[in-house]
C-alpha atoms as a PDB file:
ATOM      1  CA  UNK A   1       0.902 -53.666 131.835  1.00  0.00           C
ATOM      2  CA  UNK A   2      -0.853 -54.866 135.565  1.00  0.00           C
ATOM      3  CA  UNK A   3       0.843 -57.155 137.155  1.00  0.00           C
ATOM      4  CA  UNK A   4      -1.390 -59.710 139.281  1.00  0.00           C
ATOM      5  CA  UNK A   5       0.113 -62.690 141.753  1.00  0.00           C
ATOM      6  CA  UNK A   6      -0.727 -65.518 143.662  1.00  0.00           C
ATOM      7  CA  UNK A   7       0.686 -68.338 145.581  1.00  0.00           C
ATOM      8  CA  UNK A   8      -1.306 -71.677 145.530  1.00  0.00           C
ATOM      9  CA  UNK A   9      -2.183 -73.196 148.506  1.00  0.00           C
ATOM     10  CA  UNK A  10      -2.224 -76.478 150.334  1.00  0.00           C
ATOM     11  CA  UNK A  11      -5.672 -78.402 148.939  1.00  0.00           C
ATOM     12  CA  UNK A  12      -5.848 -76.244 145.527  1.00  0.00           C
ATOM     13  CA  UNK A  13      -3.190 -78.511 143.720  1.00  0.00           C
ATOM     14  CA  UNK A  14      -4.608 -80.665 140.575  1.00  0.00           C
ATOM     15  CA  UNK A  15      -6.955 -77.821 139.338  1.00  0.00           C
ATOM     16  CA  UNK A  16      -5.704 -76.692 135.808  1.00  0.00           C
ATOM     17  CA  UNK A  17      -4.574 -72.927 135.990  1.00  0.00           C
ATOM     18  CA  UNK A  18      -7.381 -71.085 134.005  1.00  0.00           C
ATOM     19  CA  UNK A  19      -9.499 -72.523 136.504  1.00  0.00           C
ATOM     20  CA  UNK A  20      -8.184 -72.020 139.496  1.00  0.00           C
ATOM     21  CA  UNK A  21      -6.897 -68.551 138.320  1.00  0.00           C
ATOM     22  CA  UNK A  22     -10.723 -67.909 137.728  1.00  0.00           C
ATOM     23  CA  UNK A  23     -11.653 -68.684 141.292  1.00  0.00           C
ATOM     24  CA  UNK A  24      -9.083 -66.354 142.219  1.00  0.00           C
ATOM     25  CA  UNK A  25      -9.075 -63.197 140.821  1.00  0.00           C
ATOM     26  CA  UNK A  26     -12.200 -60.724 140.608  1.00  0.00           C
ATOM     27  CA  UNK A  27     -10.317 -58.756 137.135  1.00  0.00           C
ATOM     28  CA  UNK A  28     -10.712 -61.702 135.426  1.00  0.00           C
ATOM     29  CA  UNK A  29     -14.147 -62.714 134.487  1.00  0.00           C
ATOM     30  CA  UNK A  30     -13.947 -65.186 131.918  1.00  0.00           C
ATOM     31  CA  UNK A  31     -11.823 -68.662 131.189  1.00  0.00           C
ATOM     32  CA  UNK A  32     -11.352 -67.662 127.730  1.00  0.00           C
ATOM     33  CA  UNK A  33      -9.902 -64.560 128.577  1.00  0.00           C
ATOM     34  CA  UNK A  34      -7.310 -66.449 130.855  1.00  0.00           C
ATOM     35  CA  UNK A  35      -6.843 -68.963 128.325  1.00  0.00           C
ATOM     36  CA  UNK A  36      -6.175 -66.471 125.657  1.00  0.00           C
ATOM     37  CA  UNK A  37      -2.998 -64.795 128.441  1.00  0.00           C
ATOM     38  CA  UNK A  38      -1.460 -68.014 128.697  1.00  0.00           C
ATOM     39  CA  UNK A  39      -1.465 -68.743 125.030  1.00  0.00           C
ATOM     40  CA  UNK A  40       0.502 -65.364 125.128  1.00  0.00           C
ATOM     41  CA  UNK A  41       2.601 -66.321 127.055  1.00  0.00           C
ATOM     42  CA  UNK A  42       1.530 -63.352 129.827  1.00  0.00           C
ATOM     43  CA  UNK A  43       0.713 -66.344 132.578  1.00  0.00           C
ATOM     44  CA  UNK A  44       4.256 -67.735 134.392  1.00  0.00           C
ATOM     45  CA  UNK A  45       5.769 -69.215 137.439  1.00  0.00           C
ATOM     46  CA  UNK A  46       9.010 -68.859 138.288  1.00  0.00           C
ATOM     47  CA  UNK A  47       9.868 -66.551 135.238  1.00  0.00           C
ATOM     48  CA  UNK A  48       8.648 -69.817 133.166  1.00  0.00           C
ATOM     49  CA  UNK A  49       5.393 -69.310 131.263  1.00  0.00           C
ATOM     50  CA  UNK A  50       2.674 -72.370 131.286  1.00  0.00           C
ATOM     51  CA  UNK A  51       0.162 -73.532 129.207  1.00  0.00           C
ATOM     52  CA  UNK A  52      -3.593 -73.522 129.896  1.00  0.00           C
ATOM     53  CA  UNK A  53      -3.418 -77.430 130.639  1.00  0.00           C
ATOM     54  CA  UNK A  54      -0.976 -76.650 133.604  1.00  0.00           C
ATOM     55  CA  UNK A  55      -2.444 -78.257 136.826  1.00  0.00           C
ATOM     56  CA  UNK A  56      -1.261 -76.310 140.031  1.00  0.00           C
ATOM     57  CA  UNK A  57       0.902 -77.271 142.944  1.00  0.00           C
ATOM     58  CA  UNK A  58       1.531 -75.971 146.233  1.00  0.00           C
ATOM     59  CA  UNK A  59       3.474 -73.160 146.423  1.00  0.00           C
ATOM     60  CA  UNK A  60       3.099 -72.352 142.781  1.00  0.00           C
ATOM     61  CA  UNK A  61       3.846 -68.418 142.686  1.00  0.00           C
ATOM     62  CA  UNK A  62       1.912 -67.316 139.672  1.00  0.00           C
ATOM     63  CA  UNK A  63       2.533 -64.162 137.774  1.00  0.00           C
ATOM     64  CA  UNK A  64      -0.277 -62.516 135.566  1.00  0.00           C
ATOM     65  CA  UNK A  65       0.933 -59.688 132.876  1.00  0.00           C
ATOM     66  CA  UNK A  66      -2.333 -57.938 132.218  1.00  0.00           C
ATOM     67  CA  UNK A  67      -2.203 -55.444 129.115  1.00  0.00           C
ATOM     68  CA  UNK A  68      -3.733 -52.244 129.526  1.00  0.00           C
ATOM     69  CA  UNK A  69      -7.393 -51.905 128.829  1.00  0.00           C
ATOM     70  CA  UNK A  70      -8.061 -50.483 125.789  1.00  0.00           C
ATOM     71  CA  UNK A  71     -11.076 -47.611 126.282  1.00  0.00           C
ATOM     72  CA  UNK A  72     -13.871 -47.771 123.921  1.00  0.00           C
ATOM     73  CA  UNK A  73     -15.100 -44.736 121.648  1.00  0.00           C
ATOM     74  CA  UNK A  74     -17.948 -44.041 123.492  1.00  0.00           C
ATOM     75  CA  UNK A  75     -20.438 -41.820 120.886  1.00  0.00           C
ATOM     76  CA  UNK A  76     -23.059 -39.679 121.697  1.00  0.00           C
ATOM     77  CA  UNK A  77     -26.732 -40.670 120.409  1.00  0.00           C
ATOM     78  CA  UNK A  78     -29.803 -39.497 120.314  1.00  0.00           C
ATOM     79  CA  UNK A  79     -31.829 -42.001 121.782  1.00  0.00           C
ATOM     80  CA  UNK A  80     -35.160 -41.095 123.582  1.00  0.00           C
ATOM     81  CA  UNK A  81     -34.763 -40.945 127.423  1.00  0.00           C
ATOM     82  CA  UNK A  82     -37.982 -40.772 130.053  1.00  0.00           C
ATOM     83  CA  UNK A  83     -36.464 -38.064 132.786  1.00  0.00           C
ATOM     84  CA  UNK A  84     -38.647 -37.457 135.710  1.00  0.00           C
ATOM     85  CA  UNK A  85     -36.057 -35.177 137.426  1.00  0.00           C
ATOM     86  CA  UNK A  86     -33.377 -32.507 136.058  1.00  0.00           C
ATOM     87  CA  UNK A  87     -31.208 -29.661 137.450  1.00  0.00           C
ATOM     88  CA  UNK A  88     -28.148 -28.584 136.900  1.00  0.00           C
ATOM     89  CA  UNK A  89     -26.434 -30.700 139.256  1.00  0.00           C
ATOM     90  CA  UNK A  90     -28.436 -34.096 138.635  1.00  0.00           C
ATOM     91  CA  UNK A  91     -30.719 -35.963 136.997  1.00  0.00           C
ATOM     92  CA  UNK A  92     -33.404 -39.013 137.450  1.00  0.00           C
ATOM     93  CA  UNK A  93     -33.921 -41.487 134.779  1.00  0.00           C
ATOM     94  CA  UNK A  94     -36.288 -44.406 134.128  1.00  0.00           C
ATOM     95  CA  UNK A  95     -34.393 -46.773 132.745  1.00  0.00           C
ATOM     96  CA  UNK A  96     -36.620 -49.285 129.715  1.00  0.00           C
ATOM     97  CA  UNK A  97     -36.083 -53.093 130.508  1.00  0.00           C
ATOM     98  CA  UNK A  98     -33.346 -54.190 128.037  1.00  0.00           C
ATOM     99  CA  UNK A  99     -31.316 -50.988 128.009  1.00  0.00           C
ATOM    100  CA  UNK A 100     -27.447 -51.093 129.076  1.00  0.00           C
ATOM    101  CA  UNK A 101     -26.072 -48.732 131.390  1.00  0.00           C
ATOM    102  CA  UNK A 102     -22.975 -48.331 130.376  1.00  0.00           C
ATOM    103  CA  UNK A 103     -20.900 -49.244 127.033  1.00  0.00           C
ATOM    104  CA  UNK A 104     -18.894 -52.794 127.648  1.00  0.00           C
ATOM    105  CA  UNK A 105     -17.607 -55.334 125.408  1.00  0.00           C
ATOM    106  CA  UNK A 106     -20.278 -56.119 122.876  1.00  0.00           C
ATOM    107  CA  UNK A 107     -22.669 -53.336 124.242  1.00  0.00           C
ATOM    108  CA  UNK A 108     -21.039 -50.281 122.459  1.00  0.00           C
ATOM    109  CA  UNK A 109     -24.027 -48.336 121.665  1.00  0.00           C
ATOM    110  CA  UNK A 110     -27.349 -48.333 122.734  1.00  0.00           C
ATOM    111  CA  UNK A 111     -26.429 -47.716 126.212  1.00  0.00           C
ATOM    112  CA  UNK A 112     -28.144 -45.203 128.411  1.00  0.00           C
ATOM    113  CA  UNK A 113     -24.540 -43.714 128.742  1.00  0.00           C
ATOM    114  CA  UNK A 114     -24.463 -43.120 124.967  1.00  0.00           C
ATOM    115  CA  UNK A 115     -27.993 -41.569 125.240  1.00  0.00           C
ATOM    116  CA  UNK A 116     -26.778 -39.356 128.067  1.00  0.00           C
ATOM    117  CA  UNK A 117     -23.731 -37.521 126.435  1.00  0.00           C
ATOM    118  CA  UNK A 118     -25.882 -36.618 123.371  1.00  0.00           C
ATOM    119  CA  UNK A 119     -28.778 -35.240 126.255  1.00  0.00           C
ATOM    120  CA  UNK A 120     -26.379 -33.685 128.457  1.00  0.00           C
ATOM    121  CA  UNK A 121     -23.593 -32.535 125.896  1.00  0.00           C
ATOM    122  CA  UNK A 122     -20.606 -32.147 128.359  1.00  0.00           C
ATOM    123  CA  UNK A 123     -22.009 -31.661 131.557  1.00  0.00           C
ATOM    124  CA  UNK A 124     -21.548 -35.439 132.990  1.00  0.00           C
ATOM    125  CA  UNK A 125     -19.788 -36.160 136.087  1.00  0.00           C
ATOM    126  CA  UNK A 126     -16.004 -37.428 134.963  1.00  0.00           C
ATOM    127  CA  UNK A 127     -15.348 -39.072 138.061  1.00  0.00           C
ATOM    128  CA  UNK A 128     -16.275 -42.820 137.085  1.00  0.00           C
ATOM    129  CA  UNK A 129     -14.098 -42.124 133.660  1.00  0.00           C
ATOM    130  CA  UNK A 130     -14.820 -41.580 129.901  1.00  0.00           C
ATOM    131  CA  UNK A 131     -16.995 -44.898 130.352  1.00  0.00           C
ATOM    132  CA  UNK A 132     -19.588 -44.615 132.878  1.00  0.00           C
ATOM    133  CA  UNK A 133     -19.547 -40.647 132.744  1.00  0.00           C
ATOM    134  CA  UNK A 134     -22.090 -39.820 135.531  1.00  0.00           C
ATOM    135  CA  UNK A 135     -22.975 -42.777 137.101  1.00  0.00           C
ATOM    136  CA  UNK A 136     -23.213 -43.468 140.165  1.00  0.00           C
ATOM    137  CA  UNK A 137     -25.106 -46.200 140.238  1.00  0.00           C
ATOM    138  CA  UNK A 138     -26.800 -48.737 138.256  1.00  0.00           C
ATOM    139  CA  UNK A 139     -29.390 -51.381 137.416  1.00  0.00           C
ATOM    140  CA  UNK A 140     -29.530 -54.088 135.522  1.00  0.00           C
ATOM    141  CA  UNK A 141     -29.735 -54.282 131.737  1.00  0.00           C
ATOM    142  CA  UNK A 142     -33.182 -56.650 132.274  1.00  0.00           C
ATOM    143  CA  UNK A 143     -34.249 -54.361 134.997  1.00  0.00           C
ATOM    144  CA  UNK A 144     -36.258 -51.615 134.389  1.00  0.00           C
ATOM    145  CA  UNK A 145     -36.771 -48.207 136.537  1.00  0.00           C
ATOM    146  CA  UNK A 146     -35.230 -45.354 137.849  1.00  0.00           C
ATOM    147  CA  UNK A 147     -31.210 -44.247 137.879  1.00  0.00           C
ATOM    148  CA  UNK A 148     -29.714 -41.028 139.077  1.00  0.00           C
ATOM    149  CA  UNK A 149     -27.142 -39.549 137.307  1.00  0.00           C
ATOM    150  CA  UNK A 150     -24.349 -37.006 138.514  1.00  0.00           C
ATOM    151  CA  UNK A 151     -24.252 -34.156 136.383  1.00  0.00           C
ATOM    152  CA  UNK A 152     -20.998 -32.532 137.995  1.00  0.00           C
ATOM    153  CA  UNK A 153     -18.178 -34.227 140.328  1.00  0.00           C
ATOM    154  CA  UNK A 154     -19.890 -32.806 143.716  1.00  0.00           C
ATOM    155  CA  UNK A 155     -23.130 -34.023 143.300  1.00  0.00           C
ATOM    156  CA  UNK A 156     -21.479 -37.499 142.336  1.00  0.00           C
ATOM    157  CA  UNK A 157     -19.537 -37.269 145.489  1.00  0.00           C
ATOM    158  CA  UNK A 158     -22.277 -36.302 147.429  1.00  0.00           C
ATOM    159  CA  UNK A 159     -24.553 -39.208 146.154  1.00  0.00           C
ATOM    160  CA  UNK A 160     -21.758 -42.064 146.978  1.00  0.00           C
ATOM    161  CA  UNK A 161     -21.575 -40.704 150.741  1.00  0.00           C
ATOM    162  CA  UNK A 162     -25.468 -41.283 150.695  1.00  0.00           C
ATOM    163  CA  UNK A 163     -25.334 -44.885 149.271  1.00  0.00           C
ATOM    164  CA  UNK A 164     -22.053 -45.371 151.392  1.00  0.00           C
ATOM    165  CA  UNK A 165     -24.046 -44.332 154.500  1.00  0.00           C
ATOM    166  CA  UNK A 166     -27.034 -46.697 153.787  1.00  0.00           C
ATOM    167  CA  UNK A 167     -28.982 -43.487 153.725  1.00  0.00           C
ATOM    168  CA  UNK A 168     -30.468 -43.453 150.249  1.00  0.00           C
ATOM    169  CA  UNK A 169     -33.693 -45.054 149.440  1.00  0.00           C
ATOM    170  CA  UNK A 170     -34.436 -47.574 146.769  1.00  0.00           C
ATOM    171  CA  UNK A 171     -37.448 -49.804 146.611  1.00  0.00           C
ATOM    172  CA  UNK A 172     -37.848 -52.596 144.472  1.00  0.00           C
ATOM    173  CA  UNK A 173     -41.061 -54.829 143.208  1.00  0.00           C
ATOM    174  CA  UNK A 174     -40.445 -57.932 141.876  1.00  0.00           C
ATOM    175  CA  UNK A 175     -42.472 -61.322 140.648  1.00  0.00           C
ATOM    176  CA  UNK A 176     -40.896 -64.255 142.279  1.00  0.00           C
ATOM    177  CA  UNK A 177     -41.512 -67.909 142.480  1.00  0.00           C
ATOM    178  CA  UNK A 178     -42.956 -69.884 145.382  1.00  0.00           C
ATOM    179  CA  UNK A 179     -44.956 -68.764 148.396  1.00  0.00           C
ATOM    180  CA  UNK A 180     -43.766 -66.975 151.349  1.00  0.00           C
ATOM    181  CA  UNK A 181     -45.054 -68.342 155.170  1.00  0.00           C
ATOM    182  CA  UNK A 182     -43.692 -64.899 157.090  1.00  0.00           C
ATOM    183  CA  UNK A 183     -45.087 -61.498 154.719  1.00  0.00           C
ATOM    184  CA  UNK A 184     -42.013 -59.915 155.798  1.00  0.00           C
ATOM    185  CA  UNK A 185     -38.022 -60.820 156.190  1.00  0.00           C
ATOM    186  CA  UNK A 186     -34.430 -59.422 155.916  1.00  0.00           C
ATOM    187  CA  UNK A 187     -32.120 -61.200 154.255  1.00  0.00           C
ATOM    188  CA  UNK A 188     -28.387 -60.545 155.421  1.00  0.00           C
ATOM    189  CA  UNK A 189     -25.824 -62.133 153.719  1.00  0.00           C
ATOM    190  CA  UNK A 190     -22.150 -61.190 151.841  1.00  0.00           C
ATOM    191  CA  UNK A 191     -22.123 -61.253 148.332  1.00  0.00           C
ATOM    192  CA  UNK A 192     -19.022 -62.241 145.807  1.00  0.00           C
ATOM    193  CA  UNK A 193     -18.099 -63.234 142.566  1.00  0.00           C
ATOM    194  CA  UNK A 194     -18.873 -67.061 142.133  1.00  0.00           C
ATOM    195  CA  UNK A 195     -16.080 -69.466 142.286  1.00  0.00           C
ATOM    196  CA  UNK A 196     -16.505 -71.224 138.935  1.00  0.00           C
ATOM    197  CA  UNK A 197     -18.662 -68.717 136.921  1.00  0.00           C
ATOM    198  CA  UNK A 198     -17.261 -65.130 136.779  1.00  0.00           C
ATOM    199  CA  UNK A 199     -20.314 -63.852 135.339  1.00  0.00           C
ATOM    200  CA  UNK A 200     -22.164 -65.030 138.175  1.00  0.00           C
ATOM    201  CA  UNK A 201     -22.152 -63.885 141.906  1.00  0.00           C
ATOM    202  CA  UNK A 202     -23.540 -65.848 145.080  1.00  0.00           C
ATOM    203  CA  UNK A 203     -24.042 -65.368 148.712  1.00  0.00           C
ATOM    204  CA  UNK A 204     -20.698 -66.287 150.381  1.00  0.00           C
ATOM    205  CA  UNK A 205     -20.348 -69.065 153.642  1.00  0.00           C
ATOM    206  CA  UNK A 206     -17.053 -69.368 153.412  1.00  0.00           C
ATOM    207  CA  UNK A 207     -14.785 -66.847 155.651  1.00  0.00           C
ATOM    208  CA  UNK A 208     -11.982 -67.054 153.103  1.00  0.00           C
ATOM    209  CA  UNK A 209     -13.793 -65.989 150.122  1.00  0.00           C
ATOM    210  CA  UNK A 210     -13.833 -61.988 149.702  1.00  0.00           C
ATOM    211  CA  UNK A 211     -17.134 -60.877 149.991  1.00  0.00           C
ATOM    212  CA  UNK A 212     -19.451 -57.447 150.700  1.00  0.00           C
ATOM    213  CA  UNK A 213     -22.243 -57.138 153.629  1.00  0.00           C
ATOM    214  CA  UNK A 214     -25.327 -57.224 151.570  1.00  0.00           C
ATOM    215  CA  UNK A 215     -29.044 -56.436 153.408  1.00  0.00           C
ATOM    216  CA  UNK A 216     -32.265 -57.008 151.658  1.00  0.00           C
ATOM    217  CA  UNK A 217     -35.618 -56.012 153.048  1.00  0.00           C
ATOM    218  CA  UNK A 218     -38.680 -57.409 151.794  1.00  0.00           C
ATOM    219  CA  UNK A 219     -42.404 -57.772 151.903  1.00  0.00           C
ATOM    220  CA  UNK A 220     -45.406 -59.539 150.575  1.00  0.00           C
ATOM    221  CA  UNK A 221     -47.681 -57.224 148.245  1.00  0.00           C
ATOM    222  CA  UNK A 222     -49.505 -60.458 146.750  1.00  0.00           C
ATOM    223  CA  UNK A 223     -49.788 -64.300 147.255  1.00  0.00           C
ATOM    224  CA  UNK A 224     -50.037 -65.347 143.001  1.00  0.00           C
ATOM    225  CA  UNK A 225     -50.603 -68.948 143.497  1.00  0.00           C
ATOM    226  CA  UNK A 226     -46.842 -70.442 142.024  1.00  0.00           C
ATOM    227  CA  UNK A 227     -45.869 -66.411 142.334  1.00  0.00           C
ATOM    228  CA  UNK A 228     -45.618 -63.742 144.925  1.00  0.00           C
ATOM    229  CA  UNK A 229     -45.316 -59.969 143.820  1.00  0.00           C
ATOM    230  CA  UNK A 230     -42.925 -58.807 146.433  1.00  0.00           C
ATOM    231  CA  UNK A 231     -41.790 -55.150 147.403  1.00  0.00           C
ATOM    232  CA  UNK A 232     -37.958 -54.945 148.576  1.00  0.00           C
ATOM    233  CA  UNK A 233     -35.669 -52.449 149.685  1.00  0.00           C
ATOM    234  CA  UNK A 234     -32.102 -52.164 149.605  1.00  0.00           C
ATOM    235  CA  UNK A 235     -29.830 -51.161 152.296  1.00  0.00           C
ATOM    236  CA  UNK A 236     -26.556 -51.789 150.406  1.00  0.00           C
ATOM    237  CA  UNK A 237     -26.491 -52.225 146.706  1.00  0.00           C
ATOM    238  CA  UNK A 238     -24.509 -55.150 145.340  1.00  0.00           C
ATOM    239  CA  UNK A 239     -24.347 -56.369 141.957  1.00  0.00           C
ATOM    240  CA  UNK A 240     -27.381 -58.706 141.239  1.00  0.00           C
ATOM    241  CA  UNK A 241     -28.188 -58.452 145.101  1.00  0.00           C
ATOM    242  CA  UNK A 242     -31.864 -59.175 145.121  1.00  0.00           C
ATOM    243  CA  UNK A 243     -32.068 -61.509 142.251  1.00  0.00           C
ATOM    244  CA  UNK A 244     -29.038 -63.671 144.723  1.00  0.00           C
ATOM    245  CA  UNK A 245     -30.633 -63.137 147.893  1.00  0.00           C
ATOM    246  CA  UNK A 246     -34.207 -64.164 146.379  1.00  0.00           C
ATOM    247  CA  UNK A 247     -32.205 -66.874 144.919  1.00  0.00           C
ATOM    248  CA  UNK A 248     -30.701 -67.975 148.057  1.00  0.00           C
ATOM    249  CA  UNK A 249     -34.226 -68.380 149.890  1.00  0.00           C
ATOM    250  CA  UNK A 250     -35.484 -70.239 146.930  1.00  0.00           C
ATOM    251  CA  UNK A 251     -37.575 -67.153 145.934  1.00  0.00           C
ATOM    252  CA  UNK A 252     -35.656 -66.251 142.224  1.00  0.00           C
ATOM    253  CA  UNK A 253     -36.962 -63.793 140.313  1.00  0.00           C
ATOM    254  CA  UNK A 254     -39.831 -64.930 137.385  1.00  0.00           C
ATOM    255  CA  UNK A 255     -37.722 -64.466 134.326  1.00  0.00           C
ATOM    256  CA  UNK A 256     -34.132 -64.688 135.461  1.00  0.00           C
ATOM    257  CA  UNK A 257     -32.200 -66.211 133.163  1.00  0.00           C
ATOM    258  CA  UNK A 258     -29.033 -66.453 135.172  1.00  0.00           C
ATOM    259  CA  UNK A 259     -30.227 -67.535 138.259  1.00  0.00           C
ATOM    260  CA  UNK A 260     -33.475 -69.173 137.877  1.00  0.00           C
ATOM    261  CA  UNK A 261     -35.106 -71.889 136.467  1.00  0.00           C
ATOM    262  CA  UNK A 262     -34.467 -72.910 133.267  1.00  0.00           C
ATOM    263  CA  UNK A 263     -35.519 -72.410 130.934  1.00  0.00           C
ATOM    264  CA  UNK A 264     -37.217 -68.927 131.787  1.00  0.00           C
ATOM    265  CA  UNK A 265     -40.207 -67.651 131.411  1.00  0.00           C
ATOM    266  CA  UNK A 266     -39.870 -65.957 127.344  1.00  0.00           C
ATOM    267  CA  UNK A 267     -42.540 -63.446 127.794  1.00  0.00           C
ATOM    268  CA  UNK A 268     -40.779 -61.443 130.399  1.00  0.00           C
ATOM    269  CA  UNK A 269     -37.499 -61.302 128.373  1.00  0.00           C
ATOM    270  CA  UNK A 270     -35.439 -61.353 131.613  1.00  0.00           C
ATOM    271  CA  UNK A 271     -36.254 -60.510 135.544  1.00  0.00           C
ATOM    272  CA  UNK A 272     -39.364 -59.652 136.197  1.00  0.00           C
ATOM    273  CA  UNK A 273     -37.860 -56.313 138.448  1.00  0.00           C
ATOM    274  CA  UNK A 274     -38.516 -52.941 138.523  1.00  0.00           C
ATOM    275  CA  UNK A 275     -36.549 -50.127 140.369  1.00  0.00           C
ATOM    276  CA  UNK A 276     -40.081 -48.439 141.676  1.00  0.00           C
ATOM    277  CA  UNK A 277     -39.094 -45.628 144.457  1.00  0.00           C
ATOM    278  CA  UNK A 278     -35.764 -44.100 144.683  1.00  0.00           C
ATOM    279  CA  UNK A 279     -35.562 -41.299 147.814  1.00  0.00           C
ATOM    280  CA  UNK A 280     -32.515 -39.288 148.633  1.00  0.00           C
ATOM    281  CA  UNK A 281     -31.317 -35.516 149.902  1.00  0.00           C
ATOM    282  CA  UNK A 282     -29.996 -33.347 146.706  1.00  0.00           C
ATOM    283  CA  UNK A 283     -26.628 -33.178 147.635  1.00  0.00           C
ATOM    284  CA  UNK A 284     -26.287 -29.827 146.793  1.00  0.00           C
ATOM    285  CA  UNK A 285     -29.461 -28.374 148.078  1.00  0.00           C
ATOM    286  CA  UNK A 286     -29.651 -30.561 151.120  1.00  0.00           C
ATOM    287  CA  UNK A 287     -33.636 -30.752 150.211  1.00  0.00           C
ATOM    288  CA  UNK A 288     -35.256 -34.510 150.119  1.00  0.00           C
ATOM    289  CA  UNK A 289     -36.129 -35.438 146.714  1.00  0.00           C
ATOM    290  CA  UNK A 290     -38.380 -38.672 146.091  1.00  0.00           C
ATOM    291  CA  UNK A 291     -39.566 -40.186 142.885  1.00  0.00           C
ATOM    292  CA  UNK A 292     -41.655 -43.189 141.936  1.00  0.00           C
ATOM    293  CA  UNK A 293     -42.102 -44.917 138.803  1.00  0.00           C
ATOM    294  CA  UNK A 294     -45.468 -47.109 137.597  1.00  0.00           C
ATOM    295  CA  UNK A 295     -44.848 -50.295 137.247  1.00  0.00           C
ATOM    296  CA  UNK A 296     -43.733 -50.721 133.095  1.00  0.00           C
ATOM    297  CA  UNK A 297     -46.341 -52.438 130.750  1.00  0.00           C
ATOM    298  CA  UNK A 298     -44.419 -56.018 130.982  1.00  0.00           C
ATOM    299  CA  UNK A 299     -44.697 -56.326 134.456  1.00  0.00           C
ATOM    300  CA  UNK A 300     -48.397 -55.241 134.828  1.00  0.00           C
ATOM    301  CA  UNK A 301     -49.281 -57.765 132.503  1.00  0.00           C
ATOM    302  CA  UNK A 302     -47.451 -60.914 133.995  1.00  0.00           C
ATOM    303  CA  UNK A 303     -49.160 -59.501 137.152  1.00  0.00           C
ATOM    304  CA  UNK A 304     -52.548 -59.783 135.512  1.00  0.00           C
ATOM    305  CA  UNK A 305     -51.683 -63.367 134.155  1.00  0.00           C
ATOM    306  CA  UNK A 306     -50.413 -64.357 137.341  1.00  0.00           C
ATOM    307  CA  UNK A 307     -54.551 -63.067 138.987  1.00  0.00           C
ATOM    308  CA  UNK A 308     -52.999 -60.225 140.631  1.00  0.00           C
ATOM    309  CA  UNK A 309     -55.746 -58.402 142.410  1.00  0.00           C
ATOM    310  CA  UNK A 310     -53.911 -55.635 144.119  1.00  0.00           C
ATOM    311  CA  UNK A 311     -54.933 -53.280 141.224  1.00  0.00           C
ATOM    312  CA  UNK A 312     -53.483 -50.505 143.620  1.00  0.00           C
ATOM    313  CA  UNK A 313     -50.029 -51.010 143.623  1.00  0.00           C
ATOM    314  CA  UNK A 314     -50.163 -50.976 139.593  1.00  0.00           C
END
């Protein structure tokens, strides 16, 4: 078993402990889940376990006993993937809106990493685990576009120094809502799990939250009326980082269910955001390799509703 602790600090007390524990601890995503470990008796101070009720004090010393994960059976299956690129180092993929990355709780199959190990037989990357075999980064289950995946451990490596070093391309288009008065802006601003929902992330003001640098580059392709199609490129890639930094300017994404209006548009069955250019140097060959991906039938189509006229960047 993990073993996780925290003292509570002067201004926390009164806040019941699957709360505050919440608002604490990026392993734990869920108050359920923390509710379940103190029913277990895995959640004490002092030695003494507590109930989910218990409201903390100052100085509290908690103790977490988290049991080891238990790995999912992840199966091979032969599910129909659209590859623009493949070696024998790497690959390019472009991912369908709705598809899972990898295999999690309640997304065991169906999951581009299922659909990989029956393409690729063995030859996956094992750095990232039996898991996310070969992934080095990813998208979005509601975002569409394109993924590379490491076929063997020094390609993987060599991709993460790229995305470490900001110097691997990725360009976005997205439908947001409102208008824009400037065609072009940066939006720089840490990212980290939200406080109260762990399923959630936000930009970060305060100093004492742990947070990453995040830096989002965009620019105006169309003015839609209540819509603007945007383009946007990322120099670091944070989970959900446009959809929070459009967020944060009042600009959400058209169809985000977590962090737009509600309730969302139904058409678009989730963000209206599509991983369009990806650019980066084969990390075996050294060559530059760059790939761009139409914009999928959904998102034409809410383009056309919206009066889009910039037929070109279809």
């Amino acid at each position: 078993m993990e073993v996780i602790s925290c003292k509570v600090t002067a201004g926390e007390e009164g806040t019941r402990i699957d709360r505050y524990l919440l608002g604490q601890l990026d392993s734990l995503t869920s108050r359920s889940a923390l509710q379940k470990l103190c029913e277990a008796g895995n959640v004490s101070i002092k030695g003494v376990p507590v109930s989910k009720n218990y409201k903390v004090r100052p100085g509290d010393e908690i103790e977490i006993l988290l049991p080891d994960p238990v790995e999912l059976d992840v199966v091979p299956e032969n599910i129909p993937l659209d590859i623009v690129y493949e070696d024998r180092h790497l690959l390019v993929v472009n991912k369908p809106k709705g598809m899972v990355v990898h295999p999690a709780p309640g997304h065991s199959t169906g999951t581009l990493v299922n659909a990989l190990l029956y393409h690729c037989r063995e030859e996956l990357s094992g750095i990232n685990g039996v898991i996310r075999p070969g992934i080095v980064h990813r998208i979005d289950k509601d975002t569409s576009g394109l993924l590379i995946v490491a076929k063997t451990d020094g390609a993987h490596l060599g991709l993460a120094e790229q995305i470490k070093a900001h110097s691997f391309q990725r360009q976005y288009q997205a439908v947001v809502y409102g208008g824009f008065s400037n065609d072009q802006g940066t939006v720089s601003a840490p990212i980290g799990r939200h406080k109260t929902d762990r399923k959630r992330m936000c930009v970060v003001t305060d100093p004492n939250q742990r947070a990453r640098e995040a830096v989002t580059h965009y620019s105006v392709l169309e003015h839609m009326g209540p819509f603007t199609h945007l383009q946007l490129e990322l120099e670091t890639g944070r989970t959900h980082q446009i959809r929070v930094h459009m967020a944060s300017l009042g600009h959400p994404v058209a169809g985000d269910e977590v962090y737009g209006p509600k309730p969302a548009i139904p058409e678009l069955h989730g963000q209206c955001l599509h991983a369009k250019l990806i650019g980066f140097r084969h990390p075996i060959t050294g060559d530059y390799l760059e790939f761009d991906s139409p914009l999928p039938e959904y998102f034409q189509k809410f383009l056309k509703k919206c009066g889009n006229k910039r037929s070109d960047m279809i």
